[in-house]
Protein backbone atom coordinates (compact mmCIF):
# COMPACT_ATOMS: atom_id res chain seq x y z
CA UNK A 1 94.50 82.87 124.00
CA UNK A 2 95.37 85.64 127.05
CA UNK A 3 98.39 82.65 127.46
CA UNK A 4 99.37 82.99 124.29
CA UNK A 5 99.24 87.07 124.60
CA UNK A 6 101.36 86.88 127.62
CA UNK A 7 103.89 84.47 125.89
CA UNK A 8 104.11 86.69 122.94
CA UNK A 9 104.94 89.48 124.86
CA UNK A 10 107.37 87.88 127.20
CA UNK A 11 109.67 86.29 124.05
CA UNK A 12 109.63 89.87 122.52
CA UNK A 13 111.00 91.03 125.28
CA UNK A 14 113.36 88.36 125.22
CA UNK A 15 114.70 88.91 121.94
CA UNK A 16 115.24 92.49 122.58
CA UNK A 17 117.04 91.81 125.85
CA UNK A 18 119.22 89.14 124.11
CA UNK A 19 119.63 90.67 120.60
CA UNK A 20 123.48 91.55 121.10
CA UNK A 21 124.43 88.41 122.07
CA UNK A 22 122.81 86.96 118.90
CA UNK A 23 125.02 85.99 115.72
CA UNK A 24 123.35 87.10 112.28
CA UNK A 25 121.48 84.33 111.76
CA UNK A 26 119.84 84.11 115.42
CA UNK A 27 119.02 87.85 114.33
CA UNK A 28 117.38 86.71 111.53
CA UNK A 29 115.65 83.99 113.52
CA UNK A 30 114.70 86.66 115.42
CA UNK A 31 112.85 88.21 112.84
CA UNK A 32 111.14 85.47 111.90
CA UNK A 33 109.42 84.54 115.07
CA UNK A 34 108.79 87.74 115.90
CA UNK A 35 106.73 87.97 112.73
CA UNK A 36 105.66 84.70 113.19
CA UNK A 37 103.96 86.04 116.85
CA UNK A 38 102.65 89.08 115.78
CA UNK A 39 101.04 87.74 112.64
CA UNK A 40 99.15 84.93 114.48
CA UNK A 41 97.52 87.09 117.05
CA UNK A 42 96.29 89.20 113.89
CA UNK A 43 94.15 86.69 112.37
CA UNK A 44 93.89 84.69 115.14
CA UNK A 45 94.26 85.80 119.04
CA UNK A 46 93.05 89.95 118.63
CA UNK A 47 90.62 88.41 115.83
CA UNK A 48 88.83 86.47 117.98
CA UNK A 49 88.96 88.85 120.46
CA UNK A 50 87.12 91.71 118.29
CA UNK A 51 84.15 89.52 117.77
CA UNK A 52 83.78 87.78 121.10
CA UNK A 53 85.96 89.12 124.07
CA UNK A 54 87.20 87.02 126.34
CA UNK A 55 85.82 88.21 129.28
CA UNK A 56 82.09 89.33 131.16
CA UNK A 57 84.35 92.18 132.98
CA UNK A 58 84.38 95.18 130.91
CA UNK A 59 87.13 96.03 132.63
CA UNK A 60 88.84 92.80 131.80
CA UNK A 61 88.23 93.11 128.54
CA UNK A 62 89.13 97.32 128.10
CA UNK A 63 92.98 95.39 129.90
CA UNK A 64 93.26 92.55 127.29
CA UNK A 65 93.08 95.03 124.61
CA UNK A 66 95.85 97.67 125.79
CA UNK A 67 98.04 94.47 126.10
CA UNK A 68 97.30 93.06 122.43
CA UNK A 69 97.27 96.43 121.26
CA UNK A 70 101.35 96.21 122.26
CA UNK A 71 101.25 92.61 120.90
CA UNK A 72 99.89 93.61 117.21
CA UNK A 73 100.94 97.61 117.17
CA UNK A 74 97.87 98.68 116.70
CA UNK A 75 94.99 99.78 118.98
CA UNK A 76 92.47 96.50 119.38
CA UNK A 77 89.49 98.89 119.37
CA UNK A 78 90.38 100.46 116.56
CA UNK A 79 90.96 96.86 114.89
CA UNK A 80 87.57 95.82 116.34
CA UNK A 81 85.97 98.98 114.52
CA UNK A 82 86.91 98.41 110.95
CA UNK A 83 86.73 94.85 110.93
CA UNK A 84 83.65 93.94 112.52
CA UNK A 85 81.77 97.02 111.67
CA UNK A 86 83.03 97.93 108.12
CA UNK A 87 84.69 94.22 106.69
CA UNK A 88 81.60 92.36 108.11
CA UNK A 89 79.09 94.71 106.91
CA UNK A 90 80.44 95.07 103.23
CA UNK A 91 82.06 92.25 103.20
CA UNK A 92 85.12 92.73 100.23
CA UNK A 93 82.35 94.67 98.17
CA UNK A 94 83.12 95.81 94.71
CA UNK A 95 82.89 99.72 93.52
CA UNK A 96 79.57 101.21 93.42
CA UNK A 97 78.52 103.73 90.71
CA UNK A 98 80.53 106.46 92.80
CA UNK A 99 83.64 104.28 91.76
CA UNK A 100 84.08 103.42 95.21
CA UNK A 101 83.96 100.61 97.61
CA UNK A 102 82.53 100.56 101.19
CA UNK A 103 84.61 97.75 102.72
CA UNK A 104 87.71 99.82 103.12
CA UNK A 105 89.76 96.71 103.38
CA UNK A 106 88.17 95.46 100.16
CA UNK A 107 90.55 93.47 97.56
CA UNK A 108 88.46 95.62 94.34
CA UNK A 109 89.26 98.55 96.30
CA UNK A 110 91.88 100.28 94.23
CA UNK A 111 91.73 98.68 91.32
CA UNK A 112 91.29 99.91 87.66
CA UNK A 113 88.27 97.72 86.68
CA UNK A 114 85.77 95.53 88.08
CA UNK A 115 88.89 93.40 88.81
CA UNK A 116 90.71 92.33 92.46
CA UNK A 117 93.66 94.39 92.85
CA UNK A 118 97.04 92.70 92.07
CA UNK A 119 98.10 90.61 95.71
CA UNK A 120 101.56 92.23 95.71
CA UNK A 121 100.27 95.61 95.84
CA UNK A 122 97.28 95.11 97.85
CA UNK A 123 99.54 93.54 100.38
CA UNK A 124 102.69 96.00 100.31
CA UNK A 125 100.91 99.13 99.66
CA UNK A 126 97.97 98.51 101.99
CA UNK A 127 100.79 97.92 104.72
CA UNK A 128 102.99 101.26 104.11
CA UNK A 129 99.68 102.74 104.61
CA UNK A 130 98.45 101.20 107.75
CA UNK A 131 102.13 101.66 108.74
CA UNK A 132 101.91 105.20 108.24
CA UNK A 133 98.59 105.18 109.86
CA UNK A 134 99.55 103.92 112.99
CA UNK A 135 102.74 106.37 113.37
CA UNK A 136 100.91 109.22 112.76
CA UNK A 137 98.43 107.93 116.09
CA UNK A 138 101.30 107.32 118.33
CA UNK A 139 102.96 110.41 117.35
CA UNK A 140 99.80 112.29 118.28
CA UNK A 141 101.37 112.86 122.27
CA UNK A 142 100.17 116.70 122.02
CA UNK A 143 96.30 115.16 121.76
CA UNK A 144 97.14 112.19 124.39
CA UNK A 145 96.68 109.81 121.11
CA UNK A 146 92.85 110.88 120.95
CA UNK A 147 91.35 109.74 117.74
CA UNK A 148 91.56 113.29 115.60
CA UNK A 149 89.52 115.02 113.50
CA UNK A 150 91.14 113.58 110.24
CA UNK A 151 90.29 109.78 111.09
CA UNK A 152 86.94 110.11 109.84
CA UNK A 153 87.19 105.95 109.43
CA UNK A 154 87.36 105.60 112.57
CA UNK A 155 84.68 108.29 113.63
CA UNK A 156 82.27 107.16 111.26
CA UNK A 157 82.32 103.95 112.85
CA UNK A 158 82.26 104.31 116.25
CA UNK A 159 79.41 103.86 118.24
CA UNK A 160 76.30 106.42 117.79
CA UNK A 161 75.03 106.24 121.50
CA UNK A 162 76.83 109.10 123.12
CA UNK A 163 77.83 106.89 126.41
CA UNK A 164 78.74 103.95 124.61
CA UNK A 165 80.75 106.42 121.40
CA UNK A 166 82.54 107.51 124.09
CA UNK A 167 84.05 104.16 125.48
CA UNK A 168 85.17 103.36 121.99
CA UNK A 169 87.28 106.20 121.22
CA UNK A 170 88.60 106.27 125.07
CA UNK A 171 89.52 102.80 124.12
CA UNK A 172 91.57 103.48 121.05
CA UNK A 173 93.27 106.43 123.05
CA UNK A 174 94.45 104.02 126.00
CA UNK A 175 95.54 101.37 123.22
CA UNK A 176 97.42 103.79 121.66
CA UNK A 177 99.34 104.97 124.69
CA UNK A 178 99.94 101.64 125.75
CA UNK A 179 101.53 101.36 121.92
CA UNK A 180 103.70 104.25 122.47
CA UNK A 181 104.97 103.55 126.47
CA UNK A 182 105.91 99.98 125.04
CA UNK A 183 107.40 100.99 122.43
CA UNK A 184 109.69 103.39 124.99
CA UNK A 185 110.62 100.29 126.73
CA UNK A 186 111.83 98.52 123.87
CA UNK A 187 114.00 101.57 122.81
CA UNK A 188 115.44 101.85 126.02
CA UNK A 189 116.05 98.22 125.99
CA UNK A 190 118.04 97.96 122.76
CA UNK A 191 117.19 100.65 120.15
CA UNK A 192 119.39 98.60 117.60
CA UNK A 193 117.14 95.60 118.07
CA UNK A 194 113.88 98.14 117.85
CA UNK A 195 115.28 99.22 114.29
CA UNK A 196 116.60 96.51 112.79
CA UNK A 197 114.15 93.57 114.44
CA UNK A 198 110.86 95.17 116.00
CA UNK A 199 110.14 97.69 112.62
CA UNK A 200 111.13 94.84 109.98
CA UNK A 201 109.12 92.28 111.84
CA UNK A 202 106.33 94.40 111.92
CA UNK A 203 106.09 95.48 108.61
CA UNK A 204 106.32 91.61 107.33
CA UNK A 205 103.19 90.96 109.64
CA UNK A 206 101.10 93.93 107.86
CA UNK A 207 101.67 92.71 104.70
CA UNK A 208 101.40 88.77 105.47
CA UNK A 209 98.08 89.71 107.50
CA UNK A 210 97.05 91.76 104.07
CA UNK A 211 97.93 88.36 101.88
CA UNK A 212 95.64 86.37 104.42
CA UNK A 213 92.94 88.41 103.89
CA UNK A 214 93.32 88.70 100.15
CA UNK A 215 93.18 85.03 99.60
CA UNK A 216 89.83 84.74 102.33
CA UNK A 217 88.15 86.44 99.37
CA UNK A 218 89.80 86.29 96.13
CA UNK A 219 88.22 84.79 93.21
CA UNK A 220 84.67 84.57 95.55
CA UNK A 221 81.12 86.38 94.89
CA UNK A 222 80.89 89.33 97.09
CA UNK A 223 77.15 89.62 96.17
CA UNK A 224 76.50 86.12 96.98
CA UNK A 225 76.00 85.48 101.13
CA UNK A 226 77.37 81.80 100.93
CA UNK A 227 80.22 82.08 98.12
CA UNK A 228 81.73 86.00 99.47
CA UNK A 229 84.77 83.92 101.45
CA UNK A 230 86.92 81.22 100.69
CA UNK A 231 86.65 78.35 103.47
CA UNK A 232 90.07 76.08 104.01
CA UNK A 233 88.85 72.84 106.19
CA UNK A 234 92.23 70.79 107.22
CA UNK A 235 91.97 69.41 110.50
CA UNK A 236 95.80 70.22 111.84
CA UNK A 237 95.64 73.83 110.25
CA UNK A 238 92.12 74.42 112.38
CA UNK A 239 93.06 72.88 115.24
CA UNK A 240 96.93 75.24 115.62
CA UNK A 241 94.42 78.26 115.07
CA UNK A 242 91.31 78.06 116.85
CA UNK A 243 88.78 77.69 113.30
CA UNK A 244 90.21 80.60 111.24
CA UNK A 245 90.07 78.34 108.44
CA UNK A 246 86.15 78.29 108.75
CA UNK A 247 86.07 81.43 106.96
CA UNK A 248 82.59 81.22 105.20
CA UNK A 249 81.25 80.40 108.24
CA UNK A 250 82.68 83.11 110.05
CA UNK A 251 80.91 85.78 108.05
CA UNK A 252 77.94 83.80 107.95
CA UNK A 253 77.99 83.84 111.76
CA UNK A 254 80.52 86.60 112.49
CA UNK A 255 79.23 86.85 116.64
CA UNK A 256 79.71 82.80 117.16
CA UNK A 257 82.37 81.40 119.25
CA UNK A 258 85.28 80.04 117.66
CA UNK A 259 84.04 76.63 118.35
CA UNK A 260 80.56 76.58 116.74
CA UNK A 261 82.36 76.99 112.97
CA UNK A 262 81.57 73.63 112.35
CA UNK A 263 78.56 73.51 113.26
CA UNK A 264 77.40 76.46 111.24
CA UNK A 265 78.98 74.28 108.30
CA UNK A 266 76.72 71.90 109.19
CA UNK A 267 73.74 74.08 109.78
CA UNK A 268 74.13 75.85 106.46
CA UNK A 269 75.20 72.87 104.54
CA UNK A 270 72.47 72.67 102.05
CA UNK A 271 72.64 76.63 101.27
CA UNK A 272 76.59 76.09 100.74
CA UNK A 273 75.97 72.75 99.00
CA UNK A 274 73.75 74.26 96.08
CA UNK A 275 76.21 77.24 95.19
CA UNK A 276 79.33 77.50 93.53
CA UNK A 277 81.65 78.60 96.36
CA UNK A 278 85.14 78.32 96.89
CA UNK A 279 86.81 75.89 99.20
CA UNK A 280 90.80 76.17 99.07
CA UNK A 281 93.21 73.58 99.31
CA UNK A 282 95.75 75.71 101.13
CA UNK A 283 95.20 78.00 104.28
CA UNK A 284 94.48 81.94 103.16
CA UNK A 285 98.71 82.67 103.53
CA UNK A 286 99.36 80.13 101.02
CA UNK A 287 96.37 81.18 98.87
CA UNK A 288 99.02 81.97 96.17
CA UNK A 289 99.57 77.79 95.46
CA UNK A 290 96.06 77.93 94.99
CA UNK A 291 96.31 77.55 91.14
CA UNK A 292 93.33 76.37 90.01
CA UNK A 293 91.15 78.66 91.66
CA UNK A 294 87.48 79.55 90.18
CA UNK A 295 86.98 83.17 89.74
CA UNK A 296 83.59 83.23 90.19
CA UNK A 297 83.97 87.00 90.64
CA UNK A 298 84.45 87.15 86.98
CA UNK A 299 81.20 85.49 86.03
CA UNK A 300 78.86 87.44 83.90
CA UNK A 301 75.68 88.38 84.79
CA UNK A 302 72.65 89.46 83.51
CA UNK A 303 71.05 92.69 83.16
CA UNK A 304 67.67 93.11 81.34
CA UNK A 305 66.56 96.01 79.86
CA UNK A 306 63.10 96.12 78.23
CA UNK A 307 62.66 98.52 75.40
CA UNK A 308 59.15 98.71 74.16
CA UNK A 309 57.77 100.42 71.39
CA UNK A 310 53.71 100.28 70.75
CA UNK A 311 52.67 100.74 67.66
CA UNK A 312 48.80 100.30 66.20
CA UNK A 313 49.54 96.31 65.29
CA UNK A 314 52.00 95.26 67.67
CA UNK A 315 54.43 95.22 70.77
CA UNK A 316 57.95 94.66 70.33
CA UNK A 317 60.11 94.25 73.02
CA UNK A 318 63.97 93.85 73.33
CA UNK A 319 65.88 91.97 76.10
CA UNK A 320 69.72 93.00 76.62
CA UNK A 321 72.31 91.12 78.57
CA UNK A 322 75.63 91.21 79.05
C-alpha cells in the first residue's frame, strides 16, 4: 500500500507536468485516472491505514499520513477521527428523538422521514460540503491550519488524554500543511492543469467515495450488529482491493487486519447465517445495479404498550403495535 501511495503521487505529478502536451481526450483520460487514484486510496489505501497503520514507528506512521493526506486532499487524521471514532461507533444510525443522527456520515442523516436520503444528493451535496470543508482548513494559513474553534467534529472526537489529544490535532495541522505546500507545487507546475484536472478529479472522488459508502449500508438494519452493512464477496473484486468488499465483517471487527475478513466470516458465520442481512451482487460503487435489494430498514417493528385499567371484577389490558 505505501507503493501504491508513492505511485499515486508520482503519476499526478506526471499528468500535471505533461498536461499541455495532452490532446482533449488524453485530458480527459487524465481526469479519469486521476479520479480513479484518488478514489481507491479513499476506501482502500488511507482506509486501511486509519484502522491499522502500517507501521510500529510512530514516526513512520505521523510521515505516511502527511503523504496520503496530499494523495486524498484531506488530512488522514482527521479521516481517521470521523471514521473510526464516529462511523464505527454509530454505525449509519437513524435520527434519535432530537431528530438527529450521531453517525455524521449517516445515509438517514438529512432526510425527511425515517427514510435513507436520496443517493444523488447524499453523494453530491455531502461532497460540496466536505469540499468546502477542506478549503476552509487549508485556507486557515493565519492559524498554521490548526484545527479551530468552529470544528467542533473534529474536537469532540479527538482524543481526551491531554498528551495523546494533543498528537491528534498536531497531526491534522501537519496534514493540512502538507495539503496546502502540495497543492503550491502543483500550481506552480501548471495552474491550468490544477483547475481544469486536479479540482474536477477531486470533486468526482468525494462524491464516488460518498456513493461507496451509501451502498455499504443502504437498505441494511442499523440496529441489528450483523445486518448494519452490506457485504460484496467476489474473489477478483477482493483480491484488486485488499478485502473492502468484506464490509460486514469489517464493522464487526473494525481493528483486524485486512487479511483476517474472511476469517471473521467464518467465525461469525452462524450469527450472519440466522439473520436477514444483505449480501450484494455488485461492489458498493455499483450498488445502484443492485435492483432487487431488501430494505430491511423498512421493516416494521413492534412497540408494546400496556394500558391497564383495574376495575373490582377484572383486568383488561391492551397491546399496541405498529
Amino acid at each position: 500500500m505505501l507503493g501504491l501511495s508513492i505511485a499515486q503521487f508520482l503519476t499526478t505529478l506526471f499528468l500535471a507536468i505533461r498536461w499541455q502536451e495532452w490532446s482533449t481526450f488524453g485530458r480527459v483520460v487524465s481526469v479519469m485516472i486521476l479520479t480513479a487514484m484518488t478514489v481507491y486510496n479513499i476506501i482502500v489505501v488511507s482506509h486501511l491505514f486509519t484502522h491499522t497503520p502500517w507501521f510500529n514507528s510512530a514516526q513512520f506512521n505521523r510521515l505516511v499520513s502527511m503523504f496520503n493526506s496530499i494523495n486524498i486532499g484531506q488530512s488522514v487524521q482527521a479521516y481517521q477521527l470521523t471514521h473510526v471514532r464516529n462511523h464505527h461507533r454509530y454505525n449509519n444510525d437513524r435520527k434519535g428523538l432530537d431528530g438527529k443522527t450521531k453517525d455524521a456520515s449517516s445515509t438517514f442523516r438529512d432526510s425527511s422521514e425515517d427514510e435513507h436520503l436520496g443517493v444523488l444528493r447524499y453523494a453530491v451535496f455531502g461532497a460540496v460540503e466536505s469540499l468546502l470543508s477542506i478549503s476552509r482548513a487549508l485556507l486557515s494559513v493565519t492559524r498554521l491550519w490548526r484545527v479551530g474553534a468552529h470544528e467542533q467534529e473534529l474536537l469532540g472526537l479527538a482524543a481526551k488524554t491531554p498528551i495523546r489529544r494533543a498528537q491528534e490535532l498536531r497531526q491534522i495541522q501537519l496534514d493540512r500543511m502538507a495539503h496546502f505546500m502540495a497543492i503550491g507545487l502543483f500550481l506552480a507546475i501548471s495552474w491550468k492543469w490544477f483547475l481544469l484536472c486536479y479540482l474536477p478529479a477531486f470533486f468526482l472522488s468525494l462524491v464516488l467515495v460518498n456513493i461507496q459508502n451509501y451502498y455499504e449500508h443502504y437498505g441494511a438494519l442499523p440496529e441489528n450488529t450483523y445486518a448494519n452493512s452490506v457485504s460484496y464477496y467476489g474473489r477478483i473484486y477482493n483480491m484488486l482491493t485488499f478485502n473492502d468488499g468484506y464490509h460486514q465483517e469489517h464493522h464487526l471487527r473494525p481493528l483486524a487486519h485486512w487479511t483476517q475478513m474472511p476469517k471473521i466470516r467464518m467465525d461469525f458465520s452462524n450469527k450472519l447465517d440466522e439473520v436477514e442481512r444483505i449480501v450484494s451482487p455488485v461492489p458498493a460503487l455499483l450498488g445502484v445495479f443492485h435492483r432487487s435489494r431488501k430494505q430491511l430498514h423498512r421493516q416494521p417493528t413492534v412497540t408494546v404498550i400496556s394500558l391497564t385499567v383495574e376495575t373490582d371484577t377484572k383486568t383488561f389490558s391492551k397491546v399496541a403495535g405498529h
